[in-house]
C-alpha atoms as a PDB file:
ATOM      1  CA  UNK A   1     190.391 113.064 147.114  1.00  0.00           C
ATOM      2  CA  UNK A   2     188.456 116.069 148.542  1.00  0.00           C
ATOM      3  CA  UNK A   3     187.095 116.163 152.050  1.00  0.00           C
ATOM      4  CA  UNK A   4     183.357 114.964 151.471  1.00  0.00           C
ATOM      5  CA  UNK A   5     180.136 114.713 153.816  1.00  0.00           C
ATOM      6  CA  UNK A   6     178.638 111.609 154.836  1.00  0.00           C
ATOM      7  CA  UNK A   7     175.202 110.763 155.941  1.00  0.00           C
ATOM      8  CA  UNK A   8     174.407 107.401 157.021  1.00  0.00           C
ATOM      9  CA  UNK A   9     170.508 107.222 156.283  1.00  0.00           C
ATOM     10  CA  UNK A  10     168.256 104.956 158.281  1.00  0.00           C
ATOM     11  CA  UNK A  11     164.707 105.855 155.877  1.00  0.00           C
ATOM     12  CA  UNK A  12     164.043 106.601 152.402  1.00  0.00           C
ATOM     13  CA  UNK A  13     162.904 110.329 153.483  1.00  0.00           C
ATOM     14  CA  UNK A  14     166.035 110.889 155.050  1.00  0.00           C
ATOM     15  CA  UNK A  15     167.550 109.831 151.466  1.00  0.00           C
ATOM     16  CA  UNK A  16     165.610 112.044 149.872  1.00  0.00           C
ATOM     17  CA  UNK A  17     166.099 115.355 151.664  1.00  0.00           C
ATOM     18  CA  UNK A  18     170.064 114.748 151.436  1.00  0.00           C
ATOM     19  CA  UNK A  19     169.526 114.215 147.711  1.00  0.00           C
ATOM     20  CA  UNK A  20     167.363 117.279 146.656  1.00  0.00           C
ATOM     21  CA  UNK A  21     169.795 120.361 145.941  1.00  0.00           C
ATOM     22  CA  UNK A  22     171.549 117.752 143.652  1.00  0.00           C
ATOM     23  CA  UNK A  23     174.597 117.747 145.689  1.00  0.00           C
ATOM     24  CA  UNK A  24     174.606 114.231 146.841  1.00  0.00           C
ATOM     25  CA  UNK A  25     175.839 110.977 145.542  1.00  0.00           C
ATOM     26  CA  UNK A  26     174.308 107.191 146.858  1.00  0.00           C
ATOM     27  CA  UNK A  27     176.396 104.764 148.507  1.00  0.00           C
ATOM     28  CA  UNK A  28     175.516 101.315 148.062  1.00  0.00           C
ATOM     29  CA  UNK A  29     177.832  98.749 147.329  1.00  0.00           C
ATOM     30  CA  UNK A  30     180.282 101.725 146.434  1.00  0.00           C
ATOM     31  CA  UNK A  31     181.934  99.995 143.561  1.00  0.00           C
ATOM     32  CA  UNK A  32     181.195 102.940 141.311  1.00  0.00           C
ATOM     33  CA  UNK A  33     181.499 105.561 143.215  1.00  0.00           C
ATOM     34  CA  UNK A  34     185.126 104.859 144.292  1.00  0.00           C
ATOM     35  CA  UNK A  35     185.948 105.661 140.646  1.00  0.00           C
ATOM     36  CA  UNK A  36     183.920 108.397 140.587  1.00  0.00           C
ATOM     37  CA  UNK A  37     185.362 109.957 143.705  1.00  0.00           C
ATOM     38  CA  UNK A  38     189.035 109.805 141.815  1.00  0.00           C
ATOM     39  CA  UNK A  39     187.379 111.981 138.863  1.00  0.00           C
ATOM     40  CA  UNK A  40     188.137 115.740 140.065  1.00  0.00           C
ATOM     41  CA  UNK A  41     185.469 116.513 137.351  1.00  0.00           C
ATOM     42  CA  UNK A  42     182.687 114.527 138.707  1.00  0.00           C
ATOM     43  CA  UNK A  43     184.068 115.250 142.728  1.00  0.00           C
ATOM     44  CA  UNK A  44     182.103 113.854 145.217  1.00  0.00           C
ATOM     45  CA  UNK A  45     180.664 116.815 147.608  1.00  0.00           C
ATOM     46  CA  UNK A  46     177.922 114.726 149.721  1.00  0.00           C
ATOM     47  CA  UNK A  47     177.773 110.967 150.282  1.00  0.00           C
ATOM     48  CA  UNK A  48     174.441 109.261 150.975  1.00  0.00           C
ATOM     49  CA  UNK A  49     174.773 105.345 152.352  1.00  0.00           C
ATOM     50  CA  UNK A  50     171.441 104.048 151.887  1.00  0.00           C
ATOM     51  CA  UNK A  51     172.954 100.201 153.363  1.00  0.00           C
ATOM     52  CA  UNK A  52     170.757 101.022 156.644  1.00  0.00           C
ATOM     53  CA  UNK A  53     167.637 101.877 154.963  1.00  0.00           C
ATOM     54  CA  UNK A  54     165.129  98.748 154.984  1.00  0.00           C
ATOM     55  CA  UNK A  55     163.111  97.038 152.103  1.00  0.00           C
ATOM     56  CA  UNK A  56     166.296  98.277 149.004  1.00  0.00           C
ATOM     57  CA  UNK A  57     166.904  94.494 148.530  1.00  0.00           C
ATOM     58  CA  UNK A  58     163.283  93.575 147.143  1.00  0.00           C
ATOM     59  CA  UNK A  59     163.985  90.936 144.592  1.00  0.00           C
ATOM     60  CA  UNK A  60     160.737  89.106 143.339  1.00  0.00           C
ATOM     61  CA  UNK A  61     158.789  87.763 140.568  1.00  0.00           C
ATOM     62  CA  UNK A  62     155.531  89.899 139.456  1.00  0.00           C
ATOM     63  CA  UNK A  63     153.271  89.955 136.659  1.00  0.00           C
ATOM     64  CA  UNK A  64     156.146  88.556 134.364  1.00  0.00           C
ATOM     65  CA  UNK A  65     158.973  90.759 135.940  1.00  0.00           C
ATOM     66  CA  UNK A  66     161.497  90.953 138.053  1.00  0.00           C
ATOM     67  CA  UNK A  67     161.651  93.505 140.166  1.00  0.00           C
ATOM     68  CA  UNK A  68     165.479  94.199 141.252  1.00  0.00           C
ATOM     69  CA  UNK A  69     165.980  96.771 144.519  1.00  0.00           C
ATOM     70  CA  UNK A  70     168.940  99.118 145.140  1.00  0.00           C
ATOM     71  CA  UNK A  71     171.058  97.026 147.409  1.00  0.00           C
ATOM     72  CA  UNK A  72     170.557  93.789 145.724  1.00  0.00           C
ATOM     73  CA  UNK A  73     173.906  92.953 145.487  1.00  0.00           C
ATOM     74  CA  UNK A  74     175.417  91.040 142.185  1.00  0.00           C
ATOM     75  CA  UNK A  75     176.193  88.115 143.809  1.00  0.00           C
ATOM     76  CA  UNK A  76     172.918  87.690 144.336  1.00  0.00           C
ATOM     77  CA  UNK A  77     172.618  86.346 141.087  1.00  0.00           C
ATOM     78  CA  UNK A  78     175.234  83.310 141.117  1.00  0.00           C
ATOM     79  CA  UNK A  79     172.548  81.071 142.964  1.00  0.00           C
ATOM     80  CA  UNK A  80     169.639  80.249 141.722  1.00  0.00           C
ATOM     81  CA  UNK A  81     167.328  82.105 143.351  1.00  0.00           C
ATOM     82  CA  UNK A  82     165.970  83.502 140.357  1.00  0.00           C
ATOM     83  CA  UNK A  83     164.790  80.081 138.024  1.00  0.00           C
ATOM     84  CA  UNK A  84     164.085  79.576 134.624  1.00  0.00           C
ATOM     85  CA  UNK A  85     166.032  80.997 131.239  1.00  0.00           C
ATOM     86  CA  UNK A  86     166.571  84.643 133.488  1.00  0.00           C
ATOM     87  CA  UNK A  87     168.159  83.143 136.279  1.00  0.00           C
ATOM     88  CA  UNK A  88     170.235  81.144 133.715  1.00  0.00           C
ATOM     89  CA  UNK A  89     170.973  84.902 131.726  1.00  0.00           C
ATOM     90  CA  UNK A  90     171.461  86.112 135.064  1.00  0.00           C
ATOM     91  CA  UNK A  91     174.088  83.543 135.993  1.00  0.00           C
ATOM     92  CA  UNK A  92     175.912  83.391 132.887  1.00  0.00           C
ATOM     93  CA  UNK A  93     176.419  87.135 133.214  1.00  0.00           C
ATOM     94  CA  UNK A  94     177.540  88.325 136.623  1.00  0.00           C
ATOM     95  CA  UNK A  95     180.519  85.537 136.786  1.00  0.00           C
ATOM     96  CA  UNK A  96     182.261  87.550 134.536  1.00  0.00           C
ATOM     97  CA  UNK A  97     181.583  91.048 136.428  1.00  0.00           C
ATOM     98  CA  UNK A  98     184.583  92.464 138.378  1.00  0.00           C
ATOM     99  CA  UNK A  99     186.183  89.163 140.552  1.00  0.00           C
ATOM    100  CA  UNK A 100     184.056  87.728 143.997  1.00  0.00           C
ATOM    101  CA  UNK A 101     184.945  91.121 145.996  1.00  0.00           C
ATOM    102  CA  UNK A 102     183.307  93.242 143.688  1.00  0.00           C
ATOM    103  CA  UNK A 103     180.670  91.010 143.337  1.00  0.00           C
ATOM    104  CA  UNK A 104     179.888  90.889 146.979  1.00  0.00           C
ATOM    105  CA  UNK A 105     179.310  94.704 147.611  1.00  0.00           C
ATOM    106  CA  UNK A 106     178.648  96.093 144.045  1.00  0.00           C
ATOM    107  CA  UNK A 107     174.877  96.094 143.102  1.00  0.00           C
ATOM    108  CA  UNK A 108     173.121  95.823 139.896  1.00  0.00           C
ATOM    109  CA  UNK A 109     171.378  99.051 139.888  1.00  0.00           C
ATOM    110  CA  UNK A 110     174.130 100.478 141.107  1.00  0.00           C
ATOM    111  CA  UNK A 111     175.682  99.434 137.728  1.00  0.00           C
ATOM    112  CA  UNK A 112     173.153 100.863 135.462  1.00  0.00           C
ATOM    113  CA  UNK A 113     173.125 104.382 137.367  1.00  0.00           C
ATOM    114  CA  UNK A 114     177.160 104.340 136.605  1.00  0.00           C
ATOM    115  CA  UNK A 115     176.474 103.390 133.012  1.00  0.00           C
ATOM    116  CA  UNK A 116     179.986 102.266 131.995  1.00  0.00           C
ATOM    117  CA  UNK A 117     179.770 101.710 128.570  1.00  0.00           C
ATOM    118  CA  UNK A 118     181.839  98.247 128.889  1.00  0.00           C
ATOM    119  CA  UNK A 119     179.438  97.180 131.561  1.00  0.00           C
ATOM    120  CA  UNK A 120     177.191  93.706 131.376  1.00  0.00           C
ATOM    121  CA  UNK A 121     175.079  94.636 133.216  1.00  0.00           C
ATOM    122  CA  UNK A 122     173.173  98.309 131.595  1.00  0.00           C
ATOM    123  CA  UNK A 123     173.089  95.604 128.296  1.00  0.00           C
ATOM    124  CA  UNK A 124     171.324  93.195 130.095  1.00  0.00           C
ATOM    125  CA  UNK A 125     168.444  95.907 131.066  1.00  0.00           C
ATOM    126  CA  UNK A 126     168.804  96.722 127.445  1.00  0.00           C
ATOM    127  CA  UNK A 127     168.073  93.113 126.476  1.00  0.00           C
ATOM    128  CA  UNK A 128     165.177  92.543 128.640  1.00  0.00           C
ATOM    129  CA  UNK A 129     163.342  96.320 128.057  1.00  0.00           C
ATOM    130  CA  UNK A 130     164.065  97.168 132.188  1.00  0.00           C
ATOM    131  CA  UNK A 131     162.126  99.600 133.052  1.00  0.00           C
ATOM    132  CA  UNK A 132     163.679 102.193 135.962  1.00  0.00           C
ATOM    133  CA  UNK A 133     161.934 103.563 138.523  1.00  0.00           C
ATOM    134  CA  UNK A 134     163.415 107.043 139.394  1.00  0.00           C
ATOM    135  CA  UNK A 135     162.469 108.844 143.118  1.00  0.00           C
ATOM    136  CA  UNK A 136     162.382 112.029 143.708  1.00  0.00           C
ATOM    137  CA  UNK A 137     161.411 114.434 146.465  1.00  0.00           C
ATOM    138  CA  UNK A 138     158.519 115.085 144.123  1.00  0.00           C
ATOM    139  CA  UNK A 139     157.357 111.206 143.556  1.00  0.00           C
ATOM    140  CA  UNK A 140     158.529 108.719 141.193  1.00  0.00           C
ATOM    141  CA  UNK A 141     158.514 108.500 137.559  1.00  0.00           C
ATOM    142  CA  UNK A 142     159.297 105.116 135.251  1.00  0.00           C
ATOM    143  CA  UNK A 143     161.930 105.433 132.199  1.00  0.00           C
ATOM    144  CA  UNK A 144     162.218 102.194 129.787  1.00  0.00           C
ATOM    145  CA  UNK A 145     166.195 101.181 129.874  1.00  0.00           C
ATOM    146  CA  UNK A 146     166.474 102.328 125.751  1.00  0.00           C
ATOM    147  CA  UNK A 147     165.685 105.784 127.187  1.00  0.00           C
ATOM    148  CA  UNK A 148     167.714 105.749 130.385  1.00  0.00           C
ATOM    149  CA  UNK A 149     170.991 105.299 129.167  1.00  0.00           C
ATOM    150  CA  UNK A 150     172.015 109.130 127.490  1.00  0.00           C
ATOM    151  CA  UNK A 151     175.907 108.382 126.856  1.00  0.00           C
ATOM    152  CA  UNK A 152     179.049 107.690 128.824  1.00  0.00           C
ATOM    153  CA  UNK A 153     178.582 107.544 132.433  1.00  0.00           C
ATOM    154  CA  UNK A 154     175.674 109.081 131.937  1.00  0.00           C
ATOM    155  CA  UNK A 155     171.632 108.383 132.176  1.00  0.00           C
ATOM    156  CA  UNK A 156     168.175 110.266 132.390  1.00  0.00           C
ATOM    157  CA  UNK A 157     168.375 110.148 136.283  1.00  0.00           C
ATOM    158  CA  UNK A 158     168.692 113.725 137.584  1.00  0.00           C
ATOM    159  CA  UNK A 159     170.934 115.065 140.570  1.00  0.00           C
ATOM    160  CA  UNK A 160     168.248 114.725 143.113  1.00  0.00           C
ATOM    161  CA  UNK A 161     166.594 111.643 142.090  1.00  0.00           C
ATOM    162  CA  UNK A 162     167.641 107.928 143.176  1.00  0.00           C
ATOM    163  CA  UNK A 163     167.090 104.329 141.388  1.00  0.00           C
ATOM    164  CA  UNK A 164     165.092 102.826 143.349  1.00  0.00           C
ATOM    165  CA  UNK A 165     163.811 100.002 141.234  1.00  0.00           C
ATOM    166  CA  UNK A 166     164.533  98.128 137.885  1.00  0.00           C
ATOM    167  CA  UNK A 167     162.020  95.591 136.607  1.00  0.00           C
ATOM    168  CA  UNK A 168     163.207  93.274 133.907  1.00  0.00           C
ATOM    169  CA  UNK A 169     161.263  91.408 131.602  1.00  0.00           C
ATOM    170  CA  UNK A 170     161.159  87.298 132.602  1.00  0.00           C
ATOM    171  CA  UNK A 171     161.937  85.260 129.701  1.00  0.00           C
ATOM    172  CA  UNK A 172     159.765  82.659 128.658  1.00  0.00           C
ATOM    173  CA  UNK A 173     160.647  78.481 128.678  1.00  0.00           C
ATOM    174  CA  UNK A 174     162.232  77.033 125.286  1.00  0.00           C
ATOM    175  CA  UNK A 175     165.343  80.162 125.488  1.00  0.00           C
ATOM    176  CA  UNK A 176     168.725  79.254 125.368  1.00  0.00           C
ATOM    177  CA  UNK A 177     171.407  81.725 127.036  1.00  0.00           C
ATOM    178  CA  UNK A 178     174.739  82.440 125.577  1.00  0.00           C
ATOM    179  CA  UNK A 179     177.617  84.839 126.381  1.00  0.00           C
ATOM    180  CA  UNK A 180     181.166  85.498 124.593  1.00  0.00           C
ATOM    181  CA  UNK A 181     183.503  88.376 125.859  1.00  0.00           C
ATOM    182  CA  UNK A 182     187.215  89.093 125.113  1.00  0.00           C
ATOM    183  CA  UNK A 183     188.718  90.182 128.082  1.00  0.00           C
ATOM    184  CA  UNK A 184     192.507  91.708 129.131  1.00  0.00           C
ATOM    185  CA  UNK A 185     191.581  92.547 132.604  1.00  0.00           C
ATOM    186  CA  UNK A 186     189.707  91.649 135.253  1.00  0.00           C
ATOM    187  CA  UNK A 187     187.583  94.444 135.636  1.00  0.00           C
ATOM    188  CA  UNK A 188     185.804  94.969 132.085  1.00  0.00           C
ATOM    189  CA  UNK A 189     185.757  93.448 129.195  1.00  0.00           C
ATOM    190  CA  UNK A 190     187.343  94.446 125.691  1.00  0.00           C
ATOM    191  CA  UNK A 191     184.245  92.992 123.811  1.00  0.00           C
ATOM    192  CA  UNK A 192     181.259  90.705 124.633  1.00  0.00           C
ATOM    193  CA  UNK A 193     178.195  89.074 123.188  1.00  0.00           C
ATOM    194  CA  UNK A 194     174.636  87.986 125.418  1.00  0.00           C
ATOM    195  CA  UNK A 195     172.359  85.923 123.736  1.00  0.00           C
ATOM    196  CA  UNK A 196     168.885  84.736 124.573  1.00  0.00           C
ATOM    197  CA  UNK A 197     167.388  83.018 121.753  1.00  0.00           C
ATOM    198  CA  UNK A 198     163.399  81.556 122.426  1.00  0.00           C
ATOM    199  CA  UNK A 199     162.868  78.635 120.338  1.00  0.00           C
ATOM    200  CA  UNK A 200     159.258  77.883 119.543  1.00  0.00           C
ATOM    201  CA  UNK A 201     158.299  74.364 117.412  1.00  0.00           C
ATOM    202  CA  UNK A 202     161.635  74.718 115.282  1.00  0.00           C
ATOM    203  CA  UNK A 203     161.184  78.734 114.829  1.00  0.00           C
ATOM    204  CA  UNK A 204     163.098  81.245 116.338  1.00  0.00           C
ATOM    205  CA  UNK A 205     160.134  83.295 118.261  1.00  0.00           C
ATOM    206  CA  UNK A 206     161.983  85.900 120.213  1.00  0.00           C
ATOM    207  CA  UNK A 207     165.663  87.102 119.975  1.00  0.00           C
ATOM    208  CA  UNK A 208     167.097  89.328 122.541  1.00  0.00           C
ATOM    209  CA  UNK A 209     171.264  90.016 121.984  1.00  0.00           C
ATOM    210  CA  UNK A 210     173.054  92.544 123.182  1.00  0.00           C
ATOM    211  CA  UNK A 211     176.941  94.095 122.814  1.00  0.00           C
ATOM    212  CA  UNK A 212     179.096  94.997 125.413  1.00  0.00           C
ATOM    213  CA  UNK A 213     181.160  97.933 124.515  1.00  0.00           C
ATOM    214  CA  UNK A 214     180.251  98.276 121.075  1.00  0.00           C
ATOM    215  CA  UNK A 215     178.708 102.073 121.471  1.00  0.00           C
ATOM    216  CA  UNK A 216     178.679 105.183 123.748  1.00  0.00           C
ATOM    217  CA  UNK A 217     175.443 103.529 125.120  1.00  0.00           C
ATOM    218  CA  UNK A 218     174.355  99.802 126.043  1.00  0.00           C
ATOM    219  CA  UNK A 219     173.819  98.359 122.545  1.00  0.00           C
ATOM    220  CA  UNK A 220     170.721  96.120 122.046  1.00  0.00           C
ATOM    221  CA  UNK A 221     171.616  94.270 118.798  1.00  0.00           C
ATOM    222  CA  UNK A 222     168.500  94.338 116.866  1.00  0.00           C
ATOM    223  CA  UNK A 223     169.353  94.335 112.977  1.00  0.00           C
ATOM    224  CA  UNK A 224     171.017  90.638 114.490  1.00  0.00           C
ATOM    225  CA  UNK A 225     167.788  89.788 116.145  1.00  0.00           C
ATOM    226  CA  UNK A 226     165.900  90.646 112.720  1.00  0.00           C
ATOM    227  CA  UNK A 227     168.285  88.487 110.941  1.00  0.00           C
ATOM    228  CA  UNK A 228     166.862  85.479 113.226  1.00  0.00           C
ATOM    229  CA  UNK A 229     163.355  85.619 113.734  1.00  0.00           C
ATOM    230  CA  UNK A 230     161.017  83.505 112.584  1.00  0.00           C
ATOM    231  CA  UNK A 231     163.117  81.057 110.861  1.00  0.00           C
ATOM    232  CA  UNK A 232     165.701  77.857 111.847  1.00  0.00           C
ATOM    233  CA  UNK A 233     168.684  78.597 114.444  1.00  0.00           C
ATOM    234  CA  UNK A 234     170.363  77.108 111.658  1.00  0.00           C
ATOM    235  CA  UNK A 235     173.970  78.173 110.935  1.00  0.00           C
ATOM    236  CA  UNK A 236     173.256  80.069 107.959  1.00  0.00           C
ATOM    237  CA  UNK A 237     170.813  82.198 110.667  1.00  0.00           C
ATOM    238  CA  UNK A 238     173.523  82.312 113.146  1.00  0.00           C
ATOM    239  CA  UNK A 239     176.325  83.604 110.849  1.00  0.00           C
ATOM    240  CA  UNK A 240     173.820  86.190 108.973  1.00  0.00           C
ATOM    241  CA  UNK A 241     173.069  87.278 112.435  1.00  0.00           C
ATOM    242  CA  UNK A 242     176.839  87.758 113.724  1.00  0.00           C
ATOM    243  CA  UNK A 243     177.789  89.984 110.896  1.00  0.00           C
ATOM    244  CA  UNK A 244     174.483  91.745 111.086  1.00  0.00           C
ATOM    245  CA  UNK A 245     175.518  92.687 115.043  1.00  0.00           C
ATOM    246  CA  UNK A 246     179.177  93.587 113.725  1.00  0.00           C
ATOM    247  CA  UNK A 247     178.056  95.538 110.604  1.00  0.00           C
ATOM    248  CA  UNK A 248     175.152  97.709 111.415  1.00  0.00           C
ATOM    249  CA  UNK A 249     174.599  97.453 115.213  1.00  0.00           C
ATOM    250  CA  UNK A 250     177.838  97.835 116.363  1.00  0.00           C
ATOM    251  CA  UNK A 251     178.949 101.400 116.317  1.00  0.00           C
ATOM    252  CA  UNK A 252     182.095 103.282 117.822  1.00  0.00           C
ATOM    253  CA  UNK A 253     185.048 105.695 116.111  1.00  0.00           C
ATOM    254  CA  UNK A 254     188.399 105.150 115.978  1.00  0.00           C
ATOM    255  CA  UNK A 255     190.804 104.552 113.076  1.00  0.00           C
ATOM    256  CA  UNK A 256     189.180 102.643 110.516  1.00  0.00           C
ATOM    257  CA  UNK A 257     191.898  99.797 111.354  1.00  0.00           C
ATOM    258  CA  UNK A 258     190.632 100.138 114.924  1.00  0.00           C
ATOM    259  CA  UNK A 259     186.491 100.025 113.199  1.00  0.00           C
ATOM    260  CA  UNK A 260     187.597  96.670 111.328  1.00  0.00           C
ATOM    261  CA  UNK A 261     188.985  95.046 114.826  1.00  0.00           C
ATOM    262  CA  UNK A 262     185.673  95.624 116.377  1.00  0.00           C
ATOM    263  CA  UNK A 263     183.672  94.459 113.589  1.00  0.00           C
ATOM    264  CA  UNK A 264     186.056  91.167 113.328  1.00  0.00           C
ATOM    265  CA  UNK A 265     186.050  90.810 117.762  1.00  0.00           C
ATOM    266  CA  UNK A 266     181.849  91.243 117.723  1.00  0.00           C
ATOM    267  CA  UNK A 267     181.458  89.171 114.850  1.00  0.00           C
ATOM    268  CA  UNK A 268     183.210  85.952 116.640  1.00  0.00           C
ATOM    269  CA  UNK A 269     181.662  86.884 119.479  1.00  0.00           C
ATOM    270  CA  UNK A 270     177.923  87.414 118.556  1.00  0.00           C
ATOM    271  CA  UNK A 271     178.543  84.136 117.066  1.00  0.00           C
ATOM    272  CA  UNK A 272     180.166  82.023 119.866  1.00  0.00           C
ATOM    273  CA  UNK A 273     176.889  83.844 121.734  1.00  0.00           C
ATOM    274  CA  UNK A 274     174.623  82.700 120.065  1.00  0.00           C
ATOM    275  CA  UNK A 275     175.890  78.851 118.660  1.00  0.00           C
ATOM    276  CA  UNK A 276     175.881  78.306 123.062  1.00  0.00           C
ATOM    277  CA  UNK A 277     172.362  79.606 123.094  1.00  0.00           C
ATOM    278  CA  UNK A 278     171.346  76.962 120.485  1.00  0.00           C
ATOM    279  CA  UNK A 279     173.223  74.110 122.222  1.00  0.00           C
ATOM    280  CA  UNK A 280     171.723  74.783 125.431  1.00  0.00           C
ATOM    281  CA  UNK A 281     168.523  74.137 123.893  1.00  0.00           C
ATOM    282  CA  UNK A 282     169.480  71.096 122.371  1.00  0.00           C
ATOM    283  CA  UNK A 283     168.693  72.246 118.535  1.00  0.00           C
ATOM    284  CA  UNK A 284     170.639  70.439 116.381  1.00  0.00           C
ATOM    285  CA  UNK A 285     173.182  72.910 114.491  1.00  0.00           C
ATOM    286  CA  UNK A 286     172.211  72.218 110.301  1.00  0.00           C
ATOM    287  CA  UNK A 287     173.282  74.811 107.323  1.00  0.00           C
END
């Protein structure tokens, strides 16, 4: 690793000023940017610790959002401070990030400015239409999640800019949560499904599912969400739905061996996903 600066801010102007030739990189719960430091193509030159800076762990209810700050950490999330079906989204996810070490320093946004493409997280802004809040030396500016994620490791956030807030949308009573993953490590997983299915007088209303390393970018499934709205959670519905996600939303090269054993992994998944979002609604399963 090469010999890097450090500045230990105490406000969010001091943040700012370190960040605007581009040169710097935030340290939060520095999950991310350990990995990126090991990259001598993305070298760390200037590192910005914004743990001193006060009010970056806003987490609150508003006007049917949550608003998530910078150094809300992800095990945050494991109690239920946040009710109703997002807390239970929120909870199914972020047992199954990293193991309890990561959990306890890593940070949710921190996660979404890495954007690694087999993280639950950047999905799960996908799912719920986040919108980021971006600051600048010259203000702040608000980018909807489908437009902050570019690629890779990579987002609409520029060098001298900081996340400084995500607001997700709250899901509304009668949705059932699911989530399916295949997983070889303990870091990320190979392939995973998030369901959150809303239920309204026997009629799927709303249908948010997302896929967890199925593109260069967070995928939000929605050819699967098409195949489920407005009709039964039936198992006709669910299956129609699975090989909808595995067919046309997820995407990905490879061999076309290697295309067919993403289809098959997303297709049990999306499924498994979904059949535990209709159980934890109580709907009985029928053809």
């Amino acid at each position: 690793m090469t010999a890097f600066e450090y500045i230990g801010a105490t406000g969010m102007d001091e943040v700012l000023d370190a960040l605007a030739d581009g040169a710097g990189s935030v340290l939060a719960g520095g999950q991310s940017l350990t990995l990126q430091a090991g990259d001598t193509e993305t070298a760390v030159r200037r590192v910005v610790d914004i743990n001193r800076v006060s009010g970056l762990d806003t987490l609150a209810a508003n006007d049917g959002s949550l608003r998530v700050g910078p150094l809300v950490r992800h095990r945050t999330f494991e109690s239920a401070g946040v009710t109703g079906p997002l807390g239970d989204l929120l909870r199914a996810v972020v047992c199954h990030i990293g193991h309890p070490p990561i959990r306890a320093r890593g940070t949710m946004l921190g996660s979404f400015a890495f954007a690694h493409p087999a993280a639950e997280w950047p999905v799960v802004a996908m799912m719920l239409d986040a919108r980021m809040t971006l600051t600048g030396r010259n203000g702040s500016r608000t980018v909807a999640a489908e437009s902050f994620f570019t690629g890779p490791f990579t987002t609409a956030r520029r060098p001298d800019e900081m996340l400084t807030e995500a607001q997700l949308r709250v899901l509304p009573a009668g949705t059932g949560i699911g989530y399916a993953e295949d997983r070889r490590t303990t870091i990320f997983p190979q392939a995973a499904a998030i369901a959150a299915i809303t239920v309204t007088e026997g009629v799927v209303s709303a249908a948010s599912i997302g896929l967890v390393n199925a593109g260069p970018c967070p995928v939000r499934a929605r050819a699967a969400e098409k195949a489920l709205l407005d009709g039964p959670l039936s198992d006709a519905a669910i299956s129609a739905a699975a090989e909808a996600a595995a067919d046309v939303d997820a995407t990905g090269g490879g061999t076309a061996a290697d295309r067919l054993m993403r289809q098959r992994a997303f297709r049990t998944l999306a499924r498994r996903a979904l059949s535990q979002a209709r159980d934890g609604l109580g709907v009985r399963a029928h053809p």
